[in-house]
C-alpha atoms as a PDB file:
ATOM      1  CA  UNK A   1     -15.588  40.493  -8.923  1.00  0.00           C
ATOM      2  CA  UNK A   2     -12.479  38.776  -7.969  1.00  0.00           C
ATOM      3  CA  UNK A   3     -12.203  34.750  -8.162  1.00  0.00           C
ATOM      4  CA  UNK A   4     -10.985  32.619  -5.097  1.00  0.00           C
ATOM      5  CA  UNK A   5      -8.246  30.600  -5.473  1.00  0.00           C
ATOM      6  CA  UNK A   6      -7.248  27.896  -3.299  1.00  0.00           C
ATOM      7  CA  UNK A   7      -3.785  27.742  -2.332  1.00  0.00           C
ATOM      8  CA  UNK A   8      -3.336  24.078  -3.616  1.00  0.00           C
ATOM      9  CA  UNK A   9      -4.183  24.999  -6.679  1.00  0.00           C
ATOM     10  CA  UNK A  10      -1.607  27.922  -6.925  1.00  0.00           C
ATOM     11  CA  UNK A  11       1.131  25.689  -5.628  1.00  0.00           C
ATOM     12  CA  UNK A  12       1.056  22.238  -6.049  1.00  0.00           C
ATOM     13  CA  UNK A  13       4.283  20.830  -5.360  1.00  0.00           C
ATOM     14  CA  UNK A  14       4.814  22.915  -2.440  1.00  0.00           C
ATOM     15  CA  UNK A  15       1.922  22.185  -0.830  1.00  0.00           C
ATOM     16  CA  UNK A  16       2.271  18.320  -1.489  1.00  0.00           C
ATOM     17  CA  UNK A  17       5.980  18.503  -0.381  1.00  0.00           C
ATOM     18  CA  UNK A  18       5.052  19.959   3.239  1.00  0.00           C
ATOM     19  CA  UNK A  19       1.524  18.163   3.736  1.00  0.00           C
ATOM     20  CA  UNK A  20       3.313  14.691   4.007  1.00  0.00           C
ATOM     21  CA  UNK A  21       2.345  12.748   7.306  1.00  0.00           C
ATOM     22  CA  UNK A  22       5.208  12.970   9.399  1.00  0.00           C
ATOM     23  CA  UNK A  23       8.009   9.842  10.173  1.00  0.00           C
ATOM     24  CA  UNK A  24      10.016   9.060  12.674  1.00  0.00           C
ATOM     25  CA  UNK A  25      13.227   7.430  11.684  1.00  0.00           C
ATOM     26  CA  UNK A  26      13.380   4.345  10.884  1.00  0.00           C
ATOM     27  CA  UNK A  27       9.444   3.851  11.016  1.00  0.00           C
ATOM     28  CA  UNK A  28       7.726   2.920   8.220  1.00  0.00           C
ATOM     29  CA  UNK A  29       6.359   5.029   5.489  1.00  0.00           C
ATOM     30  CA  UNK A  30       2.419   6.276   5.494  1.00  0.00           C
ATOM     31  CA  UNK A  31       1.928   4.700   2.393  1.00  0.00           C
ATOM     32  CA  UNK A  32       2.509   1.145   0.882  1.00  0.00           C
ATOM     33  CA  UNK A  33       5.617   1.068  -2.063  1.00  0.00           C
ATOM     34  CA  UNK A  34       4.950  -0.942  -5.207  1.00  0.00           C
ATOM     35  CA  UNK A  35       6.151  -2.425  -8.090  1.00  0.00           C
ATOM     36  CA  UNK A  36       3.775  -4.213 -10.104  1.00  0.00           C
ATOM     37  CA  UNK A  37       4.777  -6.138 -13.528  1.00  0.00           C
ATOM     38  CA  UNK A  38       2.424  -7.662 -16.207  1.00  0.00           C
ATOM     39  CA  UNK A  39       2.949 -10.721 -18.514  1.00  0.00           C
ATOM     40  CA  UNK A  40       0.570 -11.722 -20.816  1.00  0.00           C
ATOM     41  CA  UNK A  41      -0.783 -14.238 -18.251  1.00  0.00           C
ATOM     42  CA  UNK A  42      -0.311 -12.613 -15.051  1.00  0.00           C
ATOM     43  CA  UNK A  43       0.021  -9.544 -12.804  1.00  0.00           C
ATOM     44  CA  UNK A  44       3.329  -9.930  -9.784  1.00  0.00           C
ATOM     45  CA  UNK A  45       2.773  -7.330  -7.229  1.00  0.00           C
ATOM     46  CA  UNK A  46       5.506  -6.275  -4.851  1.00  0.00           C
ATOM     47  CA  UNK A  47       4.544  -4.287  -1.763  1.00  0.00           C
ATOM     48  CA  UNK A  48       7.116  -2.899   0.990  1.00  0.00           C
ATOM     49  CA  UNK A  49       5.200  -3.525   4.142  1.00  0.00           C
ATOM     50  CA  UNK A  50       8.214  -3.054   7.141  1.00  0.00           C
ATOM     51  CA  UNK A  51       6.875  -4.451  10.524  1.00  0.00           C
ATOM     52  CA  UNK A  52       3.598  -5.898   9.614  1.00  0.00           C
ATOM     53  CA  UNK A  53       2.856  -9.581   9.951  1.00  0.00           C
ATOM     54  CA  UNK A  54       0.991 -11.891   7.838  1.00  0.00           C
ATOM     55  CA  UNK A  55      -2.004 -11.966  10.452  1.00  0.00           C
ATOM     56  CA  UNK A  56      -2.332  -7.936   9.955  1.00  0.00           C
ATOM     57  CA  UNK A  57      -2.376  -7.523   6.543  1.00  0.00           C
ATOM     58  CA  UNK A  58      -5.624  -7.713   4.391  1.00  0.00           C
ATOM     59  CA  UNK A  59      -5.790  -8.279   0.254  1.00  0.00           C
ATOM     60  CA  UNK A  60      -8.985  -7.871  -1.537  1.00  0.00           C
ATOM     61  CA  UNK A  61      -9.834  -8.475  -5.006  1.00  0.00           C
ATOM     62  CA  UNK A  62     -13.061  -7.473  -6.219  1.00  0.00           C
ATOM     63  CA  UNK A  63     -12.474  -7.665 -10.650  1.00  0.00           C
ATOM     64  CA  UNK A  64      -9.672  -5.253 -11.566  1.00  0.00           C
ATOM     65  CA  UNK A  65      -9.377  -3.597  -7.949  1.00  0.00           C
ATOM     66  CA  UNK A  66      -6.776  -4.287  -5.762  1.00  0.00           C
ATOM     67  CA  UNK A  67      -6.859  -3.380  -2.044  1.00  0.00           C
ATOM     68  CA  UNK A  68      -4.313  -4.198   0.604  1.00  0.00           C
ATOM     69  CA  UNK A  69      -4.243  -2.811   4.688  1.00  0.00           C
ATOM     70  CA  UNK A  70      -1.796  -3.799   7.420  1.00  0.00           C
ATOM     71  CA  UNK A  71      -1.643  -2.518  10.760  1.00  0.00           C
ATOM     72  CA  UNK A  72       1.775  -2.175  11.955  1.00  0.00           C
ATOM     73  CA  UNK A  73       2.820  -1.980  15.914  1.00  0.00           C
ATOM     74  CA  UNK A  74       6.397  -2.406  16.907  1.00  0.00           C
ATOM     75  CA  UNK A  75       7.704  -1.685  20.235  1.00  0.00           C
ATOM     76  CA  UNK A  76      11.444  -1.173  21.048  1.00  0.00           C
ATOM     77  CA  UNK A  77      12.342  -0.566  24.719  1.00  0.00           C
ATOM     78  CA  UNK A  78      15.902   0.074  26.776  1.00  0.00           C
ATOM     79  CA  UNK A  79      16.302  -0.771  30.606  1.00  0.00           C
ATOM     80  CA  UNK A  80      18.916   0.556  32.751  1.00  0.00           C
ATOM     81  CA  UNK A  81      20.698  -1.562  34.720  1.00  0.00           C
ATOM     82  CA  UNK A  82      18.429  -1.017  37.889  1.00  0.00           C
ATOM     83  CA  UNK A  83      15.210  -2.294  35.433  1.00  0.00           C
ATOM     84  CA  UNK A  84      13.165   1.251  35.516  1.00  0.00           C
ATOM     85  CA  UNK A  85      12.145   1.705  31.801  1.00  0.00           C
ATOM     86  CA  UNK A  86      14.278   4.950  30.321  1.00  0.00           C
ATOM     87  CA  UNK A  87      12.794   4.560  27.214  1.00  0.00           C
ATOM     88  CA  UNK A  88      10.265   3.489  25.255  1.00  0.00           C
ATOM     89  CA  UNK A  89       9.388   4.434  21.281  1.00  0.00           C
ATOM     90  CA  UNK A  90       6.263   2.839  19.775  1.00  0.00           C
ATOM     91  CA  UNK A  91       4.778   2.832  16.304  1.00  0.00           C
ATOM     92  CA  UNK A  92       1.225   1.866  16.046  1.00  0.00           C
ATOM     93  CA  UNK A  93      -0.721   3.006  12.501  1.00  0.00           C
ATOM     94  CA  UNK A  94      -2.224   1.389   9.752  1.00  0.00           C
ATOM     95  CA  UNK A  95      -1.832   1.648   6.154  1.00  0.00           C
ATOM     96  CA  UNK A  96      -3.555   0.715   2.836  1.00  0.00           C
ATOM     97  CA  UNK A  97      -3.255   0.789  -1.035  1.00  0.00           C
ATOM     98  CA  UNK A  98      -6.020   0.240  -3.562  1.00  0.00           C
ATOM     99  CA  UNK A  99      -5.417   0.831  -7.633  1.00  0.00           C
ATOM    100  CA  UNK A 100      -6.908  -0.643 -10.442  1.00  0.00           C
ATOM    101  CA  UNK A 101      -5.489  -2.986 -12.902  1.00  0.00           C
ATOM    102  CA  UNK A 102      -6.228  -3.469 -16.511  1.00  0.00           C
ATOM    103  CA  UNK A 103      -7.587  -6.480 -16.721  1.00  0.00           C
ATOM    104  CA  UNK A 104      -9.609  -8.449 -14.002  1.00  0.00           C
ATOM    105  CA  UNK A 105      -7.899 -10.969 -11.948  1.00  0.00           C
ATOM    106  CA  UNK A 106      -8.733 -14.143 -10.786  1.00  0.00           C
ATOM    107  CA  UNK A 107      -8.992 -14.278  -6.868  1.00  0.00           C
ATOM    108  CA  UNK A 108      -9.404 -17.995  -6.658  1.00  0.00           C
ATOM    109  CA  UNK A 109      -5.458 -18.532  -8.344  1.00  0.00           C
ATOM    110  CA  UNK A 110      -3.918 -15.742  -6.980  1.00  0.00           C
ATOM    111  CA  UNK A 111      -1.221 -16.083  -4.849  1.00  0.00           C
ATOM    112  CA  UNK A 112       0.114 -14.094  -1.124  1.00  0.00           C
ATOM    113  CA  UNK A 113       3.692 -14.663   0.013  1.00  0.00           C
ATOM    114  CA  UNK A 114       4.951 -11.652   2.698  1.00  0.00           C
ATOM    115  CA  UNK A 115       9.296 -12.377   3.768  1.00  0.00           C
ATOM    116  CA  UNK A 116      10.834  -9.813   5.038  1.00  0.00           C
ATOM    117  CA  UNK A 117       8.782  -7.072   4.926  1.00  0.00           C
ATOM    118  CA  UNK A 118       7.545  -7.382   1.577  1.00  0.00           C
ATOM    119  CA  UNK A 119       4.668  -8.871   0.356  1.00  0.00           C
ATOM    120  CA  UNK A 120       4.285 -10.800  -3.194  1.00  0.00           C
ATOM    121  CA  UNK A 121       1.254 -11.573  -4.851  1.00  0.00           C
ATOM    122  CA  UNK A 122       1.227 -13.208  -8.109  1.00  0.00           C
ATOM    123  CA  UNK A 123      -2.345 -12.545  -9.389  1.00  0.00           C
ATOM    124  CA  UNK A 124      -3.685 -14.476 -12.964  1.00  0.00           C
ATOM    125  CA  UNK A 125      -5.450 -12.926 -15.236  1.00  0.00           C
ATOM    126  CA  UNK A 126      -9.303 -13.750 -15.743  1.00  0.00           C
ATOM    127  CA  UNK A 127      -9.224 -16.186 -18.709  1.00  0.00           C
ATOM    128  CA  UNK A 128     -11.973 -14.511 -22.018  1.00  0.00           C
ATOM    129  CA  UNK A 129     -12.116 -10.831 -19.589  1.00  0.00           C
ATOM    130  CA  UNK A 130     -10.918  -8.680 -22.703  1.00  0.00           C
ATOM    131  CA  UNK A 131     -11.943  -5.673 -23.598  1.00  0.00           C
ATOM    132  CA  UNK A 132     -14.080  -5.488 -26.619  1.00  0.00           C
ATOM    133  CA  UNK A 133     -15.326  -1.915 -28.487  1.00  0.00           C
ATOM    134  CA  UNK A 134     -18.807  -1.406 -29.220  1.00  0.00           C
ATOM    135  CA  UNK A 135     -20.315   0.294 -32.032  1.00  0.00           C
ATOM    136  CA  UNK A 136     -21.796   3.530 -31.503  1.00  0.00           C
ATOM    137  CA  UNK A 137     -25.375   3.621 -33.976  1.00  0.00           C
END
C-alpha cells in the first residue's frame, strides 16, 4: 500500500515561495512587518502599516495576545487634459497580525502612536504576572 503525500510537505519552500498573495507595486504588503523589543518593564512594538489611517486600524489585547487589523484603500487617478479619466489604480484589502507575547500586558497603560505609516505601541508589562513552576506529586 503506497502512502499519500501532500505536495507541501515534499516541498516546502517552493510551495511557500509561489503561494504568496500577489502585489502590485508599490502597494502594500499582505501581511503586517514587525519589530518588537522587550525591557524588563515593557514590550515597544513597531508595525509597518503603509496607507492605513488611525480610524482603520484595530489593537486588541486580551493577556499575552496581541491582535492588530487595518483596512487600507488608496486611490490614485490621472486626467487628461480634456477631464475623461485614463486611469485609475485602486487598492482596497485588509490586513491583520496576532502573536503572543511572554508575559501579559497591561491594556489600561499601553500606549498607540501610528506617523507615517508605522504604528508604535509601547505596551507595560502586568505588574506580579510571572511565571511560576509547579510541582508535579
Amino acid at each position: 500500500m503506497t502512502a499519500l503525500t501532500r505536495i507541501d510537505d515534499m516541498f516546502p519552500e517552493f510551495v511557500r515561495r509561489f503561494m504568496v498573495p500577489a502585489q502590485l507595486p508599490g502597494e502594500p504588503l499582505g501581511e503586517i512587518r514587525l519589530d518588537l523589543d522587550e525591557s524588563d518593564k515593557d514590550y515597544t512594538l513597531r508595525a509597518e502599516i503603509p496607507g492605513a489611517k488611525k480610524d482603520d486600524i484595530r489593537v486588541e489585547i486580551d493577556g499575552n495576545r496581541v491582535s492588530i487589523a487595518a483596512e487600507v484603500k488608496r486611490e490614485r487617478e490621472q486626467k487628461s487634459d480634456k477631464g475623461r479619466t485614463l486611469l485609475r489604480e485602486t487598492y482596497e484589502g485588509r490586513v491583520s497580525r496576532s502573536f503572543s507575547l511572554g508575559s501579559d500586558v497591561d491594556e489600561s497603560r499601553t500606549t498607540a502612536k501610528l506617523e507615517n505609516g508605522v504604528l508604535t505601541l509601547v505596551m507595560p508589562k502586568r505588574a506580579g504576572a510571572r511565571s511560576r513552576q509547579i510541582a508535579i506529586e
